[in-house]
Every structure is written in structure tokens, then in C-alpha cells.
Protein backbone atom coordinates (compact mmCIF):
# COMPACT_ATOMS: atom_id res chain seq x y z
CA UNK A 1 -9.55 0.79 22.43
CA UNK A 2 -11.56 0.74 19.24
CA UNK A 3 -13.38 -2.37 18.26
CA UNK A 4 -12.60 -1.58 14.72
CA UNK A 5 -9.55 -3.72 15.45
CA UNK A 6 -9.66 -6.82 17.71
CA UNK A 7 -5.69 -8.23 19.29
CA UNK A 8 -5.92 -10.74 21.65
CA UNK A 9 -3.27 -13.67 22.21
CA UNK A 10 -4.11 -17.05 21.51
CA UNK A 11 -1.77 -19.82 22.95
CA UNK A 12 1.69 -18.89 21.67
CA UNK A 13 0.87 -16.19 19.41
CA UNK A 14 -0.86 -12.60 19.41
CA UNK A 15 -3.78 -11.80 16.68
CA UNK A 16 -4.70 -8.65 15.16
CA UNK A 17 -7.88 -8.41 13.27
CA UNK A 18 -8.98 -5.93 11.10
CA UNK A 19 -13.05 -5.48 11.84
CA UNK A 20 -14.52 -2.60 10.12
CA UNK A 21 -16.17 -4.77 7.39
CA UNK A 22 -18.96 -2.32 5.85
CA UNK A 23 -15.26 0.10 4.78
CA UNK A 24 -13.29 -3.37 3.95
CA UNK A 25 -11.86 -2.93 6.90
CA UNK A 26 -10.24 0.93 5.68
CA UNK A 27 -7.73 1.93 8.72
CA UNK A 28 -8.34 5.05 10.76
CA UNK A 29 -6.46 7.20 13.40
CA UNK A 30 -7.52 4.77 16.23
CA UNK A 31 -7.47 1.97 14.46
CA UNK A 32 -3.49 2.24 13.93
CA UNK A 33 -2.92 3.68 17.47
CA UNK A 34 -4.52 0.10 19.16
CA UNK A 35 -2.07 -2.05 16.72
CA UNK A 36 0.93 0.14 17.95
CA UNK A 37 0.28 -0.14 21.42
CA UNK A 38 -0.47 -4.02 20.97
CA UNK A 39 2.92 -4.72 19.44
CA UNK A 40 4.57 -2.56 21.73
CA UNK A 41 2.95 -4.83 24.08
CA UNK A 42 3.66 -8.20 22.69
CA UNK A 43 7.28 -6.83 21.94
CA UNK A 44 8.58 -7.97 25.38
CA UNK A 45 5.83 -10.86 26.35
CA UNK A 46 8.04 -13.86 26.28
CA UNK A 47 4.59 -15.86 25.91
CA UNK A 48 4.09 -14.54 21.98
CA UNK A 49 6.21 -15.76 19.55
CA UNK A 50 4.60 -14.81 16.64
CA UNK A 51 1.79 -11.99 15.11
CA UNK A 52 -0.84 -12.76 12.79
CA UNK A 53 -2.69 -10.27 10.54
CA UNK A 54 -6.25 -11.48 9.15
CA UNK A 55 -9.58 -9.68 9.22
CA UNK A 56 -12.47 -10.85 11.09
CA UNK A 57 -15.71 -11.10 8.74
CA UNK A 58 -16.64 -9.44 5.41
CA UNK A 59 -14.91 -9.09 2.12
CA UNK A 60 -10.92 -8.19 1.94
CA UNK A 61 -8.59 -7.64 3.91
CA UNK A 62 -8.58 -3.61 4.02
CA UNK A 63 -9.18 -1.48 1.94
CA UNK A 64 -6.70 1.44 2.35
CA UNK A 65 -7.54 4.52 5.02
CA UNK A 66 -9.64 6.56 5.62
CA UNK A 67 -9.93 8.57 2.80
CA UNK A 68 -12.93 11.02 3.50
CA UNK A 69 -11.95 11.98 6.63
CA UNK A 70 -8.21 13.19 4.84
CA UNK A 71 -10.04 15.16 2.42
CA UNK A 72 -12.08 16.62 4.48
CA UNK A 73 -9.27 17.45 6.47
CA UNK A 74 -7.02 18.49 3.84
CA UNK A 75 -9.67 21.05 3.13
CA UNK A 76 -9.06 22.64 6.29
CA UNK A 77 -5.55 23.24 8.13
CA UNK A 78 -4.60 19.35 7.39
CA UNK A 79 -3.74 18.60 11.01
CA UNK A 80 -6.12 15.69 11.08
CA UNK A 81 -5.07 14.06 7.97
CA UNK A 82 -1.37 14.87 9.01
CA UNK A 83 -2.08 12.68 12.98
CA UNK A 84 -3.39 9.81 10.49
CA UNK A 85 -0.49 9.75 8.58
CA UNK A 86 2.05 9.87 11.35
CA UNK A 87 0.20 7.35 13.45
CA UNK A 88 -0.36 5.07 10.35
CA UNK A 89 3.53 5.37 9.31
CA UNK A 90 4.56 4.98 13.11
CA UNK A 91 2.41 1.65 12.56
CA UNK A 92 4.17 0.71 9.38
CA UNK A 93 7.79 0.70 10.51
CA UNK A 94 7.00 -0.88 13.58
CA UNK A 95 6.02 -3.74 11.54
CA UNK A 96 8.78 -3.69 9.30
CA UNK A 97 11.31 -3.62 12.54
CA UNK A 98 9.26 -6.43 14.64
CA UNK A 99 11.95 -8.62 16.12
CA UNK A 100 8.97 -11.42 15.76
CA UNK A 101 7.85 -13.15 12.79
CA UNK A 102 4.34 -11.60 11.64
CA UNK A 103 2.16 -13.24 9.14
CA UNK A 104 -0.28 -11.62 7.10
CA UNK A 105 -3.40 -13.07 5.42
CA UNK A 106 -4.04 -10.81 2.28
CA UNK A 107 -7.00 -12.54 1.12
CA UNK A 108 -9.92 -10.30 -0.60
CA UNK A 109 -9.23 -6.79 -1.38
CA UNK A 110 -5.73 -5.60 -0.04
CA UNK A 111 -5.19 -1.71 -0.86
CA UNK A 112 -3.18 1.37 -0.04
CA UNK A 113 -2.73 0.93 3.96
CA UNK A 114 -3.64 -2.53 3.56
CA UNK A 115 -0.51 -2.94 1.51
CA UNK A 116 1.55 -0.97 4.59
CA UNK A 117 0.26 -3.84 6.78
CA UNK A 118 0.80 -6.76 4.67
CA UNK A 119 4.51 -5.56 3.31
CA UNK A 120 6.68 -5.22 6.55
CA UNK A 121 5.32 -9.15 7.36
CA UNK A 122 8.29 -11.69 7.11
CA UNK A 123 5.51 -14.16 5.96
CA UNK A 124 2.74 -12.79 3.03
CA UNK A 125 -0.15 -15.25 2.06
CA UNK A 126 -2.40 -14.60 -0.84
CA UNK A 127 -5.08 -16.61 -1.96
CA UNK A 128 -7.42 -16.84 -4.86
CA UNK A 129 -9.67 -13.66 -3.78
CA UNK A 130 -6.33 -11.70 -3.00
CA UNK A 131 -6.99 -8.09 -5.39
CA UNK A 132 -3.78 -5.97 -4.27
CA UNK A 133 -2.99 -2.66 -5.51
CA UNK A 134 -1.79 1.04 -4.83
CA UNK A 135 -4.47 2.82 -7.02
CA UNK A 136 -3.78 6.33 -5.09
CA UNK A 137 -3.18 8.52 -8.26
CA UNK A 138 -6.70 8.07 -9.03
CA UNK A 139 -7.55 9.93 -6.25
CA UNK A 140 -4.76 12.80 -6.30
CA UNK A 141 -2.46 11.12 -4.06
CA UNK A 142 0.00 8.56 -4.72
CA UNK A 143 1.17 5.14 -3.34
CA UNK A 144 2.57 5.81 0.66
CA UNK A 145 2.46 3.42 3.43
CA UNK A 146 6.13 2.46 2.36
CA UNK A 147 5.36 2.41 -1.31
CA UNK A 148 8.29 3.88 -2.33
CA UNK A 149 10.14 1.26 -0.92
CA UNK A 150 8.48 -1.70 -1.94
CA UNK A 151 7.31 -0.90 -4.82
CA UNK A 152 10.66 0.57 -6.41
CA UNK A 153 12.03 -3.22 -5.36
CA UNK A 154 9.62 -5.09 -7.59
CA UNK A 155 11.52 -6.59 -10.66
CA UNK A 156 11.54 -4.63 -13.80
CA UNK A 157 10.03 -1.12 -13.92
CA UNK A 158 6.84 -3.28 -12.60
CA UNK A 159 6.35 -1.16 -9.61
CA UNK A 160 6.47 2.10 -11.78
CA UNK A 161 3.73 0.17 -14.11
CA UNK A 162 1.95 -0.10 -10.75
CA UNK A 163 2.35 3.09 -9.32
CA UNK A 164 1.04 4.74 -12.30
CA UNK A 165 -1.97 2.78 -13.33
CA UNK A 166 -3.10 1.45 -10.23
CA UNK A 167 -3.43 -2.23 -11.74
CA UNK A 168 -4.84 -4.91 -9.70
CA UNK A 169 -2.58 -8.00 -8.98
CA UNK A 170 -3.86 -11.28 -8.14
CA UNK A 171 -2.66 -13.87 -6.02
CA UNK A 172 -0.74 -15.49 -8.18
CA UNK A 173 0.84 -12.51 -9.71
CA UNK A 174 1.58 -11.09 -6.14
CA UNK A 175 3.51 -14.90 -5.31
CA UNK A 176 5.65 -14.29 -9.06
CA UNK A 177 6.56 -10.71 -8.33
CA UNK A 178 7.96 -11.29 -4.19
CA UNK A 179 4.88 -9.41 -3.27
CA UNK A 180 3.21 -12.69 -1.23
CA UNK A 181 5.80 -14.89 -0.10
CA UNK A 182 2.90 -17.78 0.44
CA UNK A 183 -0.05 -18.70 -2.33
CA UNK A 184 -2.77 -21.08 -0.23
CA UNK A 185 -6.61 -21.57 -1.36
CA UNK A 186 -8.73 -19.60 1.12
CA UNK A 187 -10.08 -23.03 2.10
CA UNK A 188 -7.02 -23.87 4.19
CA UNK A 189 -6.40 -20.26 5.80
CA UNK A 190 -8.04 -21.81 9.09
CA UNK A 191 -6.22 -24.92 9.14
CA UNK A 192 -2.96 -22.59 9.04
CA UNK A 193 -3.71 -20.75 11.37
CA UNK A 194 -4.39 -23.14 14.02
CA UNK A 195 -1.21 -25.26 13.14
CA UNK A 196 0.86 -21.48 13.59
CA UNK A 197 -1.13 -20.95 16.74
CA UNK A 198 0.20 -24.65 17.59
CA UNK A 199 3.58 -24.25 16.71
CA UNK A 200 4.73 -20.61 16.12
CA UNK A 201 8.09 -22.18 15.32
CA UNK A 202 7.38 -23.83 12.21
CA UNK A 203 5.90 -21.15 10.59
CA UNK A 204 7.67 -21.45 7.70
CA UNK A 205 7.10 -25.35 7.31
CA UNK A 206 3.61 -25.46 8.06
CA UNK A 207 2.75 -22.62 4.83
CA UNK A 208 5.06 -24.60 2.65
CA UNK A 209 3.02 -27.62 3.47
CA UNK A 210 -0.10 -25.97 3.13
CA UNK A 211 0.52 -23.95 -0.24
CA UNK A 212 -0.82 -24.97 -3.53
CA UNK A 213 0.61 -24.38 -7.15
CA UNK A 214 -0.51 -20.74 -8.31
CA UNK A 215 -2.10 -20.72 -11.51
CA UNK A 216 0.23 -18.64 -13.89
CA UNK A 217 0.68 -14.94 -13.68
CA UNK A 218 -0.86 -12.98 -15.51
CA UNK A 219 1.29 -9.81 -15.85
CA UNK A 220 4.08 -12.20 -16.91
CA UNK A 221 2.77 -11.67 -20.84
CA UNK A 222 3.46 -7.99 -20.52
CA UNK A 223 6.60 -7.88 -18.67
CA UNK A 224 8.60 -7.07 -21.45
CA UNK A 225 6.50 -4.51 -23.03
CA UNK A 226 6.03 -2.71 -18.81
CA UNK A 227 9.87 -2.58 -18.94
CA UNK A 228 10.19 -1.01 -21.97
CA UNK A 229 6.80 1.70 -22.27
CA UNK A 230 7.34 2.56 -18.42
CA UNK A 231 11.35 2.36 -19.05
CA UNK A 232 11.65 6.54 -17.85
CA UNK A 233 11.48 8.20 -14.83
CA UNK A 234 9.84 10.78 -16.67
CA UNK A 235 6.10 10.87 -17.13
CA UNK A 236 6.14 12.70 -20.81
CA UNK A 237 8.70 10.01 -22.15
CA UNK A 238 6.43 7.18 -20.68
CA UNK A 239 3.29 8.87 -22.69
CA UNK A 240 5.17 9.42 -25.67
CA UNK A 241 6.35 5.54 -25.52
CA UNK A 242 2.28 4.39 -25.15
CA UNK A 243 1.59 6.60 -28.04
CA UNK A 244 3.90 5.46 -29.74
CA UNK A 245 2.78 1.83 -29.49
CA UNK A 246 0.07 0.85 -31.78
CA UNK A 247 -1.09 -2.10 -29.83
CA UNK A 248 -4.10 -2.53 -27.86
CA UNK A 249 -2.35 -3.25 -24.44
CA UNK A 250 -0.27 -0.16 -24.84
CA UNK A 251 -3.27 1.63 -25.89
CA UNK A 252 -5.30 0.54 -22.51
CA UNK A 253 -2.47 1.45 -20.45
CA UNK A 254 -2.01 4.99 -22.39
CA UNK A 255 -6.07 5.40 -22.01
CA UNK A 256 -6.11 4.49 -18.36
CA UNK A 257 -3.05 7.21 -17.14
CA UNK A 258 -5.36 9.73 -18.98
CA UNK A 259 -7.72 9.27 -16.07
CA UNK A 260 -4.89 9.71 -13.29
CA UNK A 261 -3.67 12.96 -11.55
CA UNK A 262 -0.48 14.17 -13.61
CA UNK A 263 0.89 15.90 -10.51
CA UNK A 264 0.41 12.52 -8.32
CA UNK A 265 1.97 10.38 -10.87
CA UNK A 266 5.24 12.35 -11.60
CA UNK A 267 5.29 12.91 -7.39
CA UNK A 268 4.88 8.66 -7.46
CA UNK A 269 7.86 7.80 -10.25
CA UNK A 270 9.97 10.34 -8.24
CA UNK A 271 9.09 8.56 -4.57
CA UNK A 272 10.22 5.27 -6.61
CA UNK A 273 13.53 6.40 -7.94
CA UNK A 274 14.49 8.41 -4.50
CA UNK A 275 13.09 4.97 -2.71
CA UNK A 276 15.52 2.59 -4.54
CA UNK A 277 18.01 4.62 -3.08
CA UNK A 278 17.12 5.21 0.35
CA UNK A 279 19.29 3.70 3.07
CA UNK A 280 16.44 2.85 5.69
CA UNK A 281 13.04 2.30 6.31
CA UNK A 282 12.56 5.03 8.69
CA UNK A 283 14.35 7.48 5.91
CA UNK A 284 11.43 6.59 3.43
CA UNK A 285 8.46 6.68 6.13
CA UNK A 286 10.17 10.02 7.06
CA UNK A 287 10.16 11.01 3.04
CA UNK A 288 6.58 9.83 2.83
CA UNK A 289 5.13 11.82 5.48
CA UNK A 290 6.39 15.46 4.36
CA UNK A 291 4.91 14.13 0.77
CA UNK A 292 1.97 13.42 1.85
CA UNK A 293 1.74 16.42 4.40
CA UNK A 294 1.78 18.78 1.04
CA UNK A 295 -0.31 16.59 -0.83
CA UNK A 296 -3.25 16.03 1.30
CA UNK A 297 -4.13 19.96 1.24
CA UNK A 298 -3.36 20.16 -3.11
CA UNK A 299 -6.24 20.50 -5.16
CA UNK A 300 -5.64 17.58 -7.57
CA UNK A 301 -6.40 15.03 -3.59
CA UNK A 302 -9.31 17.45 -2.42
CA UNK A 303 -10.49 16.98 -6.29
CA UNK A 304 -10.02 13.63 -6.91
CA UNK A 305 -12.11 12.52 -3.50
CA UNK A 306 -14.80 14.59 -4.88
CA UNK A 307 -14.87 12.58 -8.11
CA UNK A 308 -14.33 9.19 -7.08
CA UNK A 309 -15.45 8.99 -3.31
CA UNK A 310 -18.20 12.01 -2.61
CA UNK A 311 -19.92 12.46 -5.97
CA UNK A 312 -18.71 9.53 -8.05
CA UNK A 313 -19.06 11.21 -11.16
CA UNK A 314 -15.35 9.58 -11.73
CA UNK A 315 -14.46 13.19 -13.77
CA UNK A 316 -12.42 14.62 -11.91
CA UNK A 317 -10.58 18.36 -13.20
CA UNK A 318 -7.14 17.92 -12.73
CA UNK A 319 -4.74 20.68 -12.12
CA UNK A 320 -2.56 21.23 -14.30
CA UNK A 321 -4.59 19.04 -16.48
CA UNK A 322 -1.47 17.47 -18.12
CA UNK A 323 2.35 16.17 -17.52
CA UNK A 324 3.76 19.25 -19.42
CA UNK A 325 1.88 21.31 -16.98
CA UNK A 326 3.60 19.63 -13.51
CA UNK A 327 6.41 21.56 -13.42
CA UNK A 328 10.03 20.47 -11.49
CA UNK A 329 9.20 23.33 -8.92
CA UNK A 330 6.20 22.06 -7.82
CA UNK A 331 7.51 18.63 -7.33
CA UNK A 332 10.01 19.90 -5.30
CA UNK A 333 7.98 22.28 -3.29
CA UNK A 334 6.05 18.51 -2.57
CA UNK A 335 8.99 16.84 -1.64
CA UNK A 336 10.17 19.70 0.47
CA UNK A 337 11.42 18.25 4.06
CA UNK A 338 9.17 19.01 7.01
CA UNK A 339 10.94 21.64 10.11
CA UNK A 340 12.11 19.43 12.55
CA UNK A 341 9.49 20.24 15.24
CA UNK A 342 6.95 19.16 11.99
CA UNK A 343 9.45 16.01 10.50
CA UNK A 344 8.06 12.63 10.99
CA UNK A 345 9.83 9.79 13.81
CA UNK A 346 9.50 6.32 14.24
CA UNK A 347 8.61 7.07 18.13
């Protein structure tokens, strides 16, 4: 038992809080393995009725994973990186398969595996600090932890717009696109947490009464211009459409994919077009793992944690260095399933 992650049960309910604050609460190998076996716990304790999801001091929620550690392993034979990723996923579809309501707090900074937690939870609160966003591609790897699921869901080609550029929602923007079910000033987080402690039951009533009005969302002004630039499943036709475009938001978006891994971002709008169509959660966890089983050892990941993590020279040499370059065999080698003694499973 780490205390990177605290569970305990309080009255009618069971608690899990992140507590690594000086990585914003980033997940590791252990860290995942204690929430499995506390839900596997609290799965038959008559005495919890609910889960809540919340971190325990510092700024955001979490941060992602443990992204060092899976270069540094990647470097190597992988086999580290790969027990993360299992363990992590493992984690993930529990969640999303929890007979009992789970509510998540996604207030601060709520990234990459903080997005796995937050996701499978029946009930998702954001608040005024909440930054969420799957900004993988900037580091060579591209949005897992169920992204392909979730994120190929989102209205519009919105989730390919996020996939791609790694943009930051808001709060409000999270509540407009499905992505936070609840929006509730940070002030109150307390108060509703003690009323679900009180009355696990009324979960649903006691965030209603809580919420507040979200100011407007920001993304909603470029919805129609995200549907149409970001329209193709094909990365070339999506930079051809921002070159195209003449205006200044086009020309941001077109100037910020310039910065992103080519490879990572065709491997991300092919997860979200296979992920609309998969039939279960487990098939996309089990997708998700033999992606990022290739990935994790490529040279565009090992690269891009140099860049933005180890040096922070934020240059990082892509390889190929452009769409044209990322050719439909590589993809596929990527995508390639896993042996079945290798193949991700739920348990």
C-alpha cells in the first residue's frame, strides 16, 4: 500500500484520494494497483454505496502518469512501461463497469490518466480551476486511458480537434461538451461531499442543488469552423484545410499541430474512428494497450520526453518529420494486435 493514494470509507461511502501533490498527483504502477484492489474490495461491502474521487492537497486533480519512468522504460525492453499500462487500463475499466455510483471531483489540472479516472464516473464535477485535456501527441504518444472511446463520442469532430492539438477545456466547456456531468464553484466541493457521505442515495439531487450556472463555453465560437478544418480522418486533408484558411484561429490551430508528433497524431484520428465503432469497453482498453505497447519503445515517445520532460528545450526531432512521411504500414504495424499470452484483459 502506497501512500501516494489514500481509500478509506467514511460512513456510507468509500474515498479514494489522489496524494502525490509535488507530480499533480501523476499515477504510477502502485498507485493504480491500491485503487484496484480497493474497489475490488468495496465491490461486495454492503456498507459502501457509493465511491468518491478527489485529491488530497495541492493543485489538480492529476496530472496524467508517470511519464519518465515510461520513457525510460521504453528505452529499454518496455516491460515496465507495458505493467503500467496494463495495471492502469485494468484500473480504467473497472471504473467504467463499477456496479456503484462513483463521483469524481476534476477540479485543477485533470490530464491523460486523470481523464481515465474521471471518465468511467457516472457523476463528473468540474469547477472553475478544472484545466482538462489529452495533450499526449506532444510528447510522441497519443490520448489512451479510454480516449478512443470518449473522445470519438464528443459532439462534432470536437474530440479529433482535441486529440490533435491537445487544447485545454475549462469547466464550463467540459459541462457543454458531456465531458463533466456537474459544474459547482470549488467553494462548495466540501459541502458536497459531506451531504454524499450523508446520503449516498441522493447523489444526484444533492449536485443538482449544489451546481451553479457555468459561464459560457468557450469552444462554442469555433464549433463550426472544428467541424469543418478537422472534418477528415486524414491528417494531410486536415493540414491542407488550416492552410487553406486565412484566419487567425485556423492559423493558431495549423501553427500548433506543427509542434505535434505526425506519427502520434495520425495513430490518435485512427484510435478515434476505430473507437466510435468499437462494441465494448474492454475491446478499446484491449486496442489501447497493443497501441501503446508499440508506441512506448518508437522514437517520436523516447524523443518527445526528451524535449518536453528531461531537457525542456520543447524542440523535439520528429521522425518522419511530417504527415506525408507516416506511412499506412507503420500505422498498422502500431495497431498490430498483441499474441494472446502478450494481449491485454480486464482481470
Amino acid at each position: 500500500m502506497t501512500t501516494d493514494v489514500l481509500t478509506q470509507q467514511d460512513g456510507k461511502i468509500a474515498r479514494i484520494r489522489l496524494n502525490r501533490p509535488k507530480a499533480i498527483h501523476a499515477l504510477n504502477t502502485a498507485m493504480c494497483a491500491d485503487i484496484l484492489d480497493a474497489l475490488e474490495t468495496w465491490r461486495t461491502d454492503l456498507d459502501v454505496e457509493a465511491v468518491l474521487i478527489d485529491h488530497a492537497e495541492g493543485r489538480g486533480f492529476c496530472a496524467g502518469g508517470d511519464i519518465r519512468m515510461l520513457a525510460e522504460s521504453g528505452a529499454k525492453d518496455g516491460a515496465e512501461a507495458r505493467e503500467f499500462f496494463h495495471t492502469e487500463y485494468r484500473m480504467n475499466h473497472r471504473l467504467f463497469t463499477y456496479a456503484k455510483p462513483i463521483v469524481a471531483f476534476m477540479d485543477g489540472i485533470t490530464m491523460g490518466g486523470g481523464v481515465g479516472l474521471s471518465q468511467p464516473a457516472k457523476y463528473r464535477v468540474a469547477t472553475e480551476n478544472t484545466r482538462l485535456a489529452m495533450p499526449e501527441t506532444g510528447i510522441g504518444l497519443f490520448p489512451d486511458v479510454g480516449g478512443g472511446w470518449y473522445l470519438s463520442r464528443l459532439p462534432g469532430r470536437t474530440g479529433q480537434y482535441l486529440a490533435l492539438t491537445g487544447h485545454r477545456l475549462d469547466g464550463a466547456e467540459c459541462l457543454t461538451l458531456g465531458l463533466a456531468s456537474h459544474y459547482l464553484p470549488s467553494d462548495r466541493l466540501d459541502e458536497a461531499k459531506a451531504r454524499i457521505a450523508a446520503e449516498p442515495q441522493q447523489i444526484a439531487a444533492i449536485l443538482d442543488d449544489l451546481a451553479a450556472p457555468a459561464p459560457d463555453a468557450r469552444i462554442l465560437a469555433h464549433r463550426d469552423a472544428i467541424d469543418r478544418l478537422f472534418a477528415s480522418d486524414l491528417l494531410e486533408d486536415i493540414f491542407a484545410a488550416l492552410d487553406a484558411d486565412s484566419g487567425e484561429w485556423a492559423q493558431q490551430q495549423l501553427t500548433t499541430l506543427h509542434t505535434k508528433s505526425p506519427q502520434t497524431m495520425k495513430v490518435s484520428l485512427r484510435l478515434l474512428q476505430e473507437g466510435a465503432m468499437m462494441p465494448t469497453f474492454e475491446d478499446e482498453m484491449r486496442q489501447e494497450y497493443a497501441v501503446g505497447a508499440h508506441v512506448v519503445q518508437r522514437h517520436d515517445f523516447l524523443e518527445g520526453v526528451r524535449a518536453v520532460i528531461v531537457d525542456k528545450d520543447n524542440a523535439p526531432q520528429w521522425d518522419p518529420p511530417t504527415p506525408e512521411g507516416v506511412t499506412d504500414h507503420v500505422i498498422d504495424q502500431i495497431f498490430a494486435p498483441l499474441p494472446d499470452g502478450e494481449a491485454w484483459t480486464p482481470a
